[in-house]
PDB file of N, CA and C in Angstrom:
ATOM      1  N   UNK A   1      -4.685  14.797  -8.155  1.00  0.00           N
ATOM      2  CA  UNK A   1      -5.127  14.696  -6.771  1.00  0.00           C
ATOM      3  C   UNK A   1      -4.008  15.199  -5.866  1.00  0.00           C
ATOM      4  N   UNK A   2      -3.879  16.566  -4.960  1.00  0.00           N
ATOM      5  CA  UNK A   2      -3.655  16.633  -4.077  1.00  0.00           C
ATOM      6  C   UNK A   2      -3.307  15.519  -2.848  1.00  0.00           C
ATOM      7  N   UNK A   3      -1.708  15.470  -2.510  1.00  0.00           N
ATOM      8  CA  UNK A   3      -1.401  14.185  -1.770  1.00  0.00           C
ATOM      9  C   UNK A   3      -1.219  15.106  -0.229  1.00  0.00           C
ATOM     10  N   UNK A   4      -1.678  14.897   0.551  1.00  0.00           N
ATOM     11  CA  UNK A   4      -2.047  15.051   2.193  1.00  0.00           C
ATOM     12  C   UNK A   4      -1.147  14.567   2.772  1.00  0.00           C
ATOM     13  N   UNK A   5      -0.745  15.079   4.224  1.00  0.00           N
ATOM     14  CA  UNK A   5       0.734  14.639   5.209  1.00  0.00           C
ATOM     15  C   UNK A   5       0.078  12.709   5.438  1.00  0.00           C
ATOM     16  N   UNK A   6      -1.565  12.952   5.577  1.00  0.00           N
ATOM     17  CA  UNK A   6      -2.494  11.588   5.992  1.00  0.00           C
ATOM     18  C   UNK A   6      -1.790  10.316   4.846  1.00  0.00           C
ATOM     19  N   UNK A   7      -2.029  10.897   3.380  1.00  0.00           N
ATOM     20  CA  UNK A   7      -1.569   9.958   2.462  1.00  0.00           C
ATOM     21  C   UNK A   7       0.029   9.472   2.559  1.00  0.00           C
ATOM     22  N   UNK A   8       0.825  10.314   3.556  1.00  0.00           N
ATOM     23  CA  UNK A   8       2.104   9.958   2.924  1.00  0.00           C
ATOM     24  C   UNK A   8       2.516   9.311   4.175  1.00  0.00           C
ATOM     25  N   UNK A   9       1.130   8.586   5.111  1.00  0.00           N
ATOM     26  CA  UNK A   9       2.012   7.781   5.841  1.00  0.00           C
ATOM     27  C   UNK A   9       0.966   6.639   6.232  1.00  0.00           C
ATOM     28  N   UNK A  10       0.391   6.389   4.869  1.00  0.00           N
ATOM     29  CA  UNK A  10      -0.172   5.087   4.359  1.00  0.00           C
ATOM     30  C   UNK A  10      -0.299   5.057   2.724  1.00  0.00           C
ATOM     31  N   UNK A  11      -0.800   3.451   3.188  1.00  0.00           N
ATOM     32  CA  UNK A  11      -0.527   3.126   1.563  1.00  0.00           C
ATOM     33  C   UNK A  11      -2.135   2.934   1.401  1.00  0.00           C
ATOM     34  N   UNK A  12      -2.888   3.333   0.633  1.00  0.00           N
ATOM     35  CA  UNK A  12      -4.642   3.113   0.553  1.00  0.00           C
ATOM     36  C   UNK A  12      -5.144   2.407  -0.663  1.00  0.00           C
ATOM     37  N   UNK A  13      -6.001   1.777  -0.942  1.00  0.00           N
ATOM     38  CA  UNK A  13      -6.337   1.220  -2.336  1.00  0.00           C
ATOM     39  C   UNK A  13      -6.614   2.088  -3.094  1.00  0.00           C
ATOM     40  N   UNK A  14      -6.173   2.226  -4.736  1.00  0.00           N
ATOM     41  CA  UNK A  14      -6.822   3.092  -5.488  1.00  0.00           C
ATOM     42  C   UNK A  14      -7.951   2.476  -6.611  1.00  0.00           C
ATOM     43  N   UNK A  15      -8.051   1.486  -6.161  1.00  0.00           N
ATOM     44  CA  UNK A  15      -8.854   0.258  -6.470  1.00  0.00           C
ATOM     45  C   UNK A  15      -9.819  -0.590  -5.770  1.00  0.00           C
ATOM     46  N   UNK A  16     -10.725  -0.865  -5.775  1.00  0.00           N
ATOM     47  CA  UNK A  16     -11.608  -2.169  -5.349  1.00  0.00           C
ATOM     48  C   UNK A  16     -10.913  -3.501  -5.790  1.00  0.00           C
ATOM     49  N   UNK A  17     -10.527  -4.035  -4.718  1.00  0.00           N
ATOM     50  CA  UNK A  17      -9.696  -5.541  -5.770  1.00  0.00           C
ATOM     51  C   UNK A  17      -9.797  -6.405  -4.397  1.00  0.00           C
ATOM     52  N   UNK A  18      -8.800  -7.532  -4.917  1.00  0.00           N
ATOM     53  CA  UNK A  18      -8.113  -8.622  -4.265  1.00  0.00           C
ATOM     54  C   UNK A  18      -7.009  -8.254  -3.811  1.00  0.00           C
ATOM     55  N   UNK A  19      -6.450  -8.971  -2.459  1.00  0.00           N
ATOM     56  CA  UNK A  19      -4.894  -8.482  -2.508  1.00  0.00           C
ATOM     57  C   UNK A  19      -4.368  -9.934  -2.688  1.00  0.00           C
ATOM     58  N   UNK A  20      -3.582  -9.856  -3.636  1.00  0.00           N
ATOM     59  CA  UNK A  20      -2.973 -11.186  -4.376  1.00  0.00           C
ATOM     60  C   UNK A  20      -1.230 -11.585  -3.661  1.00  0.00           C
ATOM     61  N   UNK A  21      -0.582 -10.021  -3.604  1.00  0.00           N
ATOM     62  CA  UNK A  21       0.469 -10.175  -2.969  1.00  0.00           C
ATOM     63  C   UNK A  21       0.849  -9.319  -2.149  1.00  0.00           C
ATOM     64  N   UNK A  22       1.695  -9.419  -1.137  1.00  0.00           N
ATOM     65  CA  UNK A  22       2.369  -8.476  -0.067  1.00  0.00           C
ATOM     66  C   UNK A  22       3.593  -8.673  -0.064  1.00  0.00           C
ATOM     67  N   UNK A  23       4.430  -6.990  -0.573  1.00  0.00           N
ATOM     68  CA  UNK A  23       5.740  -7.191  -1.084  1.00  0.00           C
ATOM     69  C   UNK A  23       6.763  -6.929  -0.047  1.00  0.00           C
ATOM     70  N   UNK A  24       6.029  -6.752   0.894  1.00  0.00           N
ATOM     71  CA  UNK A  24       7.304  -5.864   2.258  1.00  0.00           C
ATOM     72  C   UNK A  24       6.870  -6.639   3.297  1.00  0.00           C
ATOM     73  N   UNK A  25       7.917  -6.184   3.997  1.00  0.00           N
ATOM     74  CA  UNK A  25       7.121  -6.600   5.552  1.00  0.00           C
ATOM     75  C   UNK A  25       7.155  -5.409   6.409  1.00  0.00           C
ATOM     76  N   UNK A  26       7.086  -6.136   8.155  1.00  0.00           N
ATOM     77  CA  UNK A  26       7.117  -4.371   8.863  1.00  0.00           C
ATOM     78  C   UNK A  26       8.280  -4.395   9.303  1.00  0.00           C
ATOM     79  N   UNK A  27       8.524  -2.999   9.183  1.00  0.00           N
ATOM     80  CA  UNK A  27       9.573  -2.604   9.357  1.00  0.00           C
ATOM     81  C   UNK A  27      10.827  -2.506   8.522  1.00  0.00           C
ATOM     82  N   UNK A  28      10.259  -2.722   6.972  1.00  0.00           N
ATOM     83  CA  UNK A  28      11.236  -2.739   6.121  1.00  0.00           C
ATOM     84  C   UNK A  28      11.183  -1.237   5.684  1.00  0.00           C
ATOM     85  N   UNK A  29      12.580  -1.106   4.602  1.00  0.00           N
ATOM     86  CA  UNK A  29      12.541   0.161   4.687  1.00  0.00           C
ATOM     87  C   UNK A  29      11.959   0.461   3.027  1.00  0.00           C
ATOM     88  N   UNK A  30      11.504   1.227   2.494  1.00  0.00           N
ATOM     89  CA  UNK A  30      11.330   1.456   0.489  1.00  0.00           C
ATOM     90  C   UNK A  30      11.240   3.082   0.408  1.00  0.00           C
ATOM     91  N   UNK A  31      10.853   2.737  -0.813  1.00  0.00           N
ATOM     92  CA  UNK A  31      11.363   4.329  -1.528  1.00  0.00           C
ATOM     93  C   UNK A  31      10.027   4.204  -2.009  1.00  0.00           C
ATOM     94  N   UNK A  32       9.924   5.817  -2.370  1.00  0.00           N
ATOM     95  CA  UNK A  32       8.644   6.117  -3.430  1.00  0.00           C
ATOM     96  C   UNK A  32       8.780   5.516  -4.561  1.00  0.00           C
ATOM     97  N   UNK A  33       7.173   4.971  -5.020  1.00  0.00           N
ATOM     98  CA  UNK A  33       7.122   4.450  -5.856  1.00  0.00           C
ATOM     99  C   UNK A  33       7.433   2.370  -5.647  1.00  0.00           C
ATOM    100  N   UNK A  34       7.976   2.323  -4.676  1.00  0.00           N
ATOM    101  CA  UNK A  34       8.412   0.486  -4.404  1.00  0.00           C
ATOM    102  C   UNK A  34       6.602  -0.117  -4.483  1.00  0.00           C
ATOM    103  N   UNK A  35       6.444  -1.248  -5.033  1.00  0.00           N
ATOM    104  CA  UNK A  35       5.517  -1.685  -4.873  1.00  0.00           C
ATOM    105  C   UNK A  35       5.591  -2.264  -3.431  1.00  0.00           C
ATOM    106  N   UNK A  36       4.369  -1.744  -2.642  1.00  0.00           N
ATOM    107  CA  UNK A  36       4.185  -2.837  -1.442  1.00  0.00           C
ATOM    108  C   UNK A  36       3.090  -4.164  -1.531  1.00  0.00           C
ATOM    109  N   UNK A  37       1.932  -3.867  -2.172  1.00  0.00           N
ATOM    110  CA  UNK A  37       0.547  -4.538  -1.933  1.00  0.00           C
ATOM    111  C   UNK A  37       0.598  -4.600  -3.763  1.00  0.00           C
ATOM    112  N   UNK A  38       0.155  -5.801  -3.924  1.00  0.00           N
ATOM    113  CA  UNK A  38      -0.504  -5.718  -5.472  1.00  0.00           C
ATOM    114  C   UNK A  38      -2.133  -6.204  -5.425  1.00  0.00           C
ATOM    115  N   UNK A  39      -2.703  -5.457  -5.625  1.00  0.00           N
ATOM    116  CA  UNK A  39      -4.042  -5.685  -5.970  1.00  0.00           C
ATOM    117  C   UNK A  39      -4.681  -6.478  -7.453  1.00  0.00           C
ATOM    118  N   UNK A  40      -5.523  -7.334  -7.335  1.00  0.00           N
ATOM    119  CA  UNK A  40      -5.891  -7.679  -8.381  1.00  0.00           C
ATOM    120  C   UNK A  40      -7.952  -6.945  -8.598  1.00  0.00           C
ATOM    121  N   UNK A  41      -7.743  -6.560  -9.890  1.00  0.00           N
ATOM    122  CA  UNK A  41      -9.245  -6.566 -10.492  1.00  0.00           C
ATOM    123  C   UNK A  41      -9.551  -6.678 -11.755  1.00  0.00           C
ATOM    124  N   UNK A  42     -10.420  -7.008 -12.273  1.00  0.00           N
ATOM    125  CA  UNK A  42     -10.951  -7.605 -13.620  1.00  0.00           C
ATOM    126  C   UNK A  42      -9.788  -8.162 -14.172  1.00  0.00           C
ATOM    127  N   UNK A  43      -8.858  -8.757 -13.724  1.00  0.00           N
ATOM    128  CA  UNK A  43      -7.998 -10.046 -13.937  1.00  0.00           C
ATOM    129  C   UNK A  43      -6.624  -8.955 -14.197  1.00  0.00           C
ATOM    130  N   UNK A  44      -6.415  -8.349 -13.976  1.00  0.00           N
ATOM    131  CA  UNK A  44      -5.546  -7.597 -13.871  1.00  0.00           C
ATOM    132  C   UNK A  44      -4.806  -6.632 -12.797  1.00  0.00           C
ATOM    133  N   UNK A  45      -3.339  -6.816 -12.574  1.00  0.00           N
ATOM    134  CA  UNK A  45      -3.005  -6.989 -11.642  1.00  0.00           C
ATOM    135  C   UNK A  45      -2.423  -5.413 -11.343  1.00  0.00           C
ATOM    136  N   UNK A  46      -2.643  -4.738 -10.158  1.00  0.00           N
ATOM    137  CA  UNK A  46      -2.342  -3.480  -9.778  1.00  0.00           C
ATOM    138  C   UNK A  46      -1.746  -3.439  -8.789  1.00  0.00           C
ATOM    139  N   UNK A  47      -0.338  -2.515  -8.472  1.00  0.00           N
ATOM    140  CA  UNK A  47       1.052  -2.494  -7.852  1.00  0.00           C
ATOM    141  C   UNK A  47       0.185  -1.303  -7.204  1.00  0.00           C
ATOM    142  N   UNK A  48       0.117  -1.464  -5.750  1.00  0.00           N
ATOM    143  CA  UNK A  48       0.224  -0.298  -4.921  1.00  0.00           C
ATOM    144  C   UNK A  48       1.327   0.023  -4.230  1.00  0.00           C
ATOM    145  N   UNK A  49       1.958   1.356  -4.139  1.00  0.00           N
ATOM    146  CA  UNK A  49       3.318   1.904  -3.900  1.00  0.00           C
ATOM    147  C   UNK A  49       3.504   2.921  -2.877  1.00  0.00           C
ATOM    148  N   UNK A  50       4.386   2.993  -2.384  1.00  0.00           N
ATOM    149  CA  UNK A  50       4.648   3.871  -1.359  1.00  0.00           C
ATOM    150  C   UNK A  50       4.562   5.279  -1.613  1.00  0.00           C
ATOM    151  N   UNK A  51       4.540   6.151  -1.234  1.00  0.00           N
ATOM    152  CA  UNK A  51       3.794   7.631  -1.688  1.00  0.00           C
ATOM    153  C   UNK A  51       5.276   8.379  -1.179  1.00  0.00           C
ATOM    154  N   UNK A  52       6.310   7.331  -0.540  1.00  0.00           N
ATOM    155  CA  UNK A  52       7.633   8.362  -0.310  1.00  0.00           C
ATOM    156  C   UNK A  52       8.482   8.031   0.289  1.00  0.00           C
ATOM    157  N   UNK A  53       9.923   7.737   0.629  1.00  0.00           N
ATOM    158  CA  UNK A  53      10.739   7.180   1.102  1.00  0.00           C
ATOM    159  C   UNK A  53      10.312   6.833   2.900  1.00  0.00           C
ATOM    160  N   UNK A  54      10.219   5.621   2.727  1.00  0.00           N
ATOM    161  CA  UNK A  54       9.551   5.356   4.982  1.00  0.00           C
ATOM    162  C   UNK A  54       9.864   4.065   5.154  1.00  0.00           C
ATOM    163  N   UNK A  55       9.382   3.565   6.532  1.00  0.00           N
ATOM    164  CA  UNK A  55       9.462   2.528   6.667  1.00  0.00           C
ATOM    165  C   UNK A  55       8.213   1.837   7.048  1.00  0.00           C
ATOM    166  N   UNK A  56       7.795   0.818   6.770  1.00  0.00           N
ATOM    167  CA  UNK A  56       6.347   0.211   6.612  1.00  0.00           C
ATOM    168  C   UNK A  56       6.195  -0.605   7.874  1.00  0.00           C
ATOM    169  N   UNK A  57       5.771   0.331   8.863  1.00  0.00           N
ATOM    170  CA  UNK A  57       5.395   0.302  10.210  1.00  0.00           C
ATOM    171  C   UNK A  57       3.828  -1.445  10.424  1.00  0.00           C
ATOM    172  N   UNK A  58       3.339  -1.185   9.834  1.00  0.00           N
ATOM    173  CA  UNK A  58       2.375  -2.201   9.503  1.00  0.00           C
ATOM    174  C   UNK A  58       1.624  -2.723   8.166  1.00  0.00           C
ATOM    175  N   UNK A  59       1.448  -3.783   8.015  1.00  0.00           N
ATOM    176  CA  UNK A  59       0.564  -4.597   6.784  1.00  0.00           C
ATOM    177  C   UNK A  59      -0.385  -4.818   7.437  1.00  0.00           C
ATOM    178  N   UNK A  60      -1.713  -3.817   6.886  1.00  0.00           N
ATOM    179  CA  UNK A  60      -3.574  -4.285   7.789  1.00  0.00           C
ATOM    180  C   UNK A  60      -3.981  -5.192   6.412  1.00  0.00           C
ATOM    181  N   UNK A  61      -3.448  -5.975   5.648  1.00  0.00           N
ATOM    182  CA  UNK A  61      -4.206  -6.728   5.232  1.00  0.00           C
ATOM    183  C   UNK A  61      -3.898  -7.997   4.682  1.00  0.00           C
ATOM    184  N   UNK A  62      -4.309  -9.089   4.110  1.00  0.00           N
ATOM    185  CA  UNK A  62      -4.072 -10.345   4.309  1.00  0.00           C
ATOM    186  C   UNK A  62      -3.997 -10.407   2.793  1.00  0.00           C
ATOM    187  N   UNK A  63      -3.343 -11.693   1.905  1.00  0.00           N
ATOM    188  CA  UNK A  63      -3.285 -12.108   0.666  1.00  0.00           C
ATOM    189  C   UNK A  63      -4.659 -13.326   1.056  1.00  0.00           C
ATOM    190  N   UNK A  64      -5.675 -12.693  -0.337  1.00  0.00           N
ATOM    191  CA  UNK A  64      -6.937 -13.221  -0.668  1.00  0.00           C
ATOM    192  C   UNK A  64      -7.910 -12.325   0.538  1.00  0.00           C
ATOM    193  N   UNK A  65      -7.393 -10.960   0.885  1.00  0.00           N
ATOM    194  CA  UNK A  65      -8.758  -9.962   1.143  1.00  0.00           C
ATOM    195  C   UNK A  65      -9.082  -9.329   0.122  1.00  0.00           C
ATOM    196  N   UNK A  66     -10.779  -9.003   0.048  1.00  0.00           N
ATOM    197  CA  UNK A  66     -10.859  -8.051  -0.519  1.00  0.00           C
ATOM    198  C   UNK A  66     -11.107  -6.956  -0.287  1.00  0.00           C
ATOM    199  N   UNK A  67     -10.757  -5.643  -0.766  1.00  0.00           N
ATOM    200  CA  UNK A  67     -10.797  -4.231  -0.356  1.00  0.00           C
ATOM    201  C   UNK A  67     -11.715  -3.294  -1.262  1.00  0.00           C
ATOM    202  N   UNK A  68     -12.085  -2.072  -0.569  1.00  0.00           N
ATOM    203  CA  UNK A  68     -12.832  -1.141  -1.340  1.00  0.00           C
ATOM    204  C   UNK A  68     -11.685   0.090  -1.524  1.00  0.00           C
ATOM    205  N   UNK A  69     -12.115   0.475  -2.823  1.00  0.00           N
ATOM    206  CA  UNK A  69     -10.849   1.591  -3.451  1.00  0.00           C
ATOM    207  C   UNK A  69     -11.277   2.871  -1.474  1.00  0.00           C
ATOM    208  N   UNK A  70      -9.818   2.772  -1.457  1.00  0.00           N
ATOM    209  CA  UNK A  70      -9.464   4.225  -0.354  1.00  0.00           C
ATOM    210  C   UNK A  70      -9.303   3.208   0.878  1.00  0.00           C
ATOM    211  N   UNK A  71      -9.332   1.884   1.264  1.00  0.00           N
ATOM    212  CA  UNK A  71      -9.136   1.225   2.322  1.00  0.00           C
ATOM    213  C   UNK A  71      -7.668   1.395   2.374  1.00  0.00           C
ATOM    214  N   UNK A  72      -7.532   1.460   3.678  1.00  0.00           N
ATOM    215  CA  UNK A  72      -5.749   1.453   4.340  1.00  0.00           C
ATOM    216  C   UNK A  72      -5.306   0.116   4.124  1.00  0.00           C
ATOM    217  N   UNK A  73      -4.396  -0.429   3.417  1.00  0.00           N
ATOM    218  CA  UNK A  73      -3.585  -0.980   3.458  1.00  0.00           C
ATOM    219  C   UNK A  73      -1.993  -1.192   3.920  1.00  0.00           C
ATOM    220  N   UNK A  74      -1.631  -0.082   4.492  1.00  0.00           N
ATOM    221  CA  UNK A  74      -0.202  -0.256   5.095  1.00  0.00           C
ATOM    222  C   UNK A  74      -0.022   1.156   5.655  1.00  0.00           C
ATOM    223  N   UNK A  75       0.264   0.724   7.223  1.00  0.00           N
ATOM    224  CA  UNK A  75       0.640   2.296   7.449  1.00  0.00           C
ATOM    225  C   UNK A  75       2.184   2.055   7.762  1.00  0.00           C
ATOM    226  N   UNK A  76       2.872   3.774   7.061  1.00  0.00           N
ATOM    227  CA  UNK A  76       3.899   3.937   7.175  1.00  0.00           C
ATOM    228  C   UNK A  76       4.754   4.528   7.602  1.00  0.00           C
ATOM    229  N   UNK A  77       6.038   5.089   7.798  1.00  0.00           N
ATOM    230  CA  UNK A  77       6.649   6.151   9.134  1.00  0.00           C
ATOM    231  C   UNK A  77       7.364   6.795   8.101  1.00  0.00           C
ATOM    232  N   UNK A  78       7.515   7.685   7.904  1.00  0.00           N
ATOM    233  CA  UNK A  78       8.130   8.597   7.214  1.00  0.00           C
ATOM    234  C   UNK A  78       9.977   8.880   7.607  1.00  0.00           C
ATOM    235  N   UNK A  79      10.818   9.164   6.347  1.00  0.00           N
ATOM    236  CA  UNK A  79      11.945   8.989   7.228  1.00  0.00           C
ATOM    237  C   UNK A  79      11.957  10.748   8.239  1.00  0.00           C
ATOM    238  N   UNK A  80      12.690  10.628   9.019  1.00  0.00           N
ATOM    239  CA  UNK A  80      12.954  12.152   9.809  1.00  0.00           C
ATOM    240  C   UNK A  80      14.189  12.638   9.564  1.00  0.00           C
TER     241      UNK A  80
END
């Protein structure tokens, strides 16, 4: 999959799940690849990650929502 300037300044579900945990807050800073959001489905637990070194401008979602795979979960600022 082709990653878009759109993808690299959010974090989106690649999953239908639960969100079980939220690993950042705003305004922290991570690297590609840091888990921010872990999703849970069919009892198994999925690390969603930053798509590139930024800082995580906002968390749109709550521990015990549930989401549809491609929902925004964290938008992020890219470093400059």
């Amino acid at each position: 999959m082709k990653t878009t300037q759109m993808d690299m300044n959010a974090v989106r579900a690649n999953i239908s799940g639960r969100v079980t945990e939220i690993c950042v807050s705003p305004y922290q800073q991570v690297k590609k690849g840091d888990t921010v959001i872990v999703l849970e489905a069919l009892k198994m637990r999925i690390p969603q990650v930053a798509p590139c070194d930024c800082i995580v401008e906002q968390i749109l979602v709550h521990v015990d929502d549930t989401v549809q795979e491609g929902a925004l979960l964290a938008a992020l600022q890219q470093y400059r």
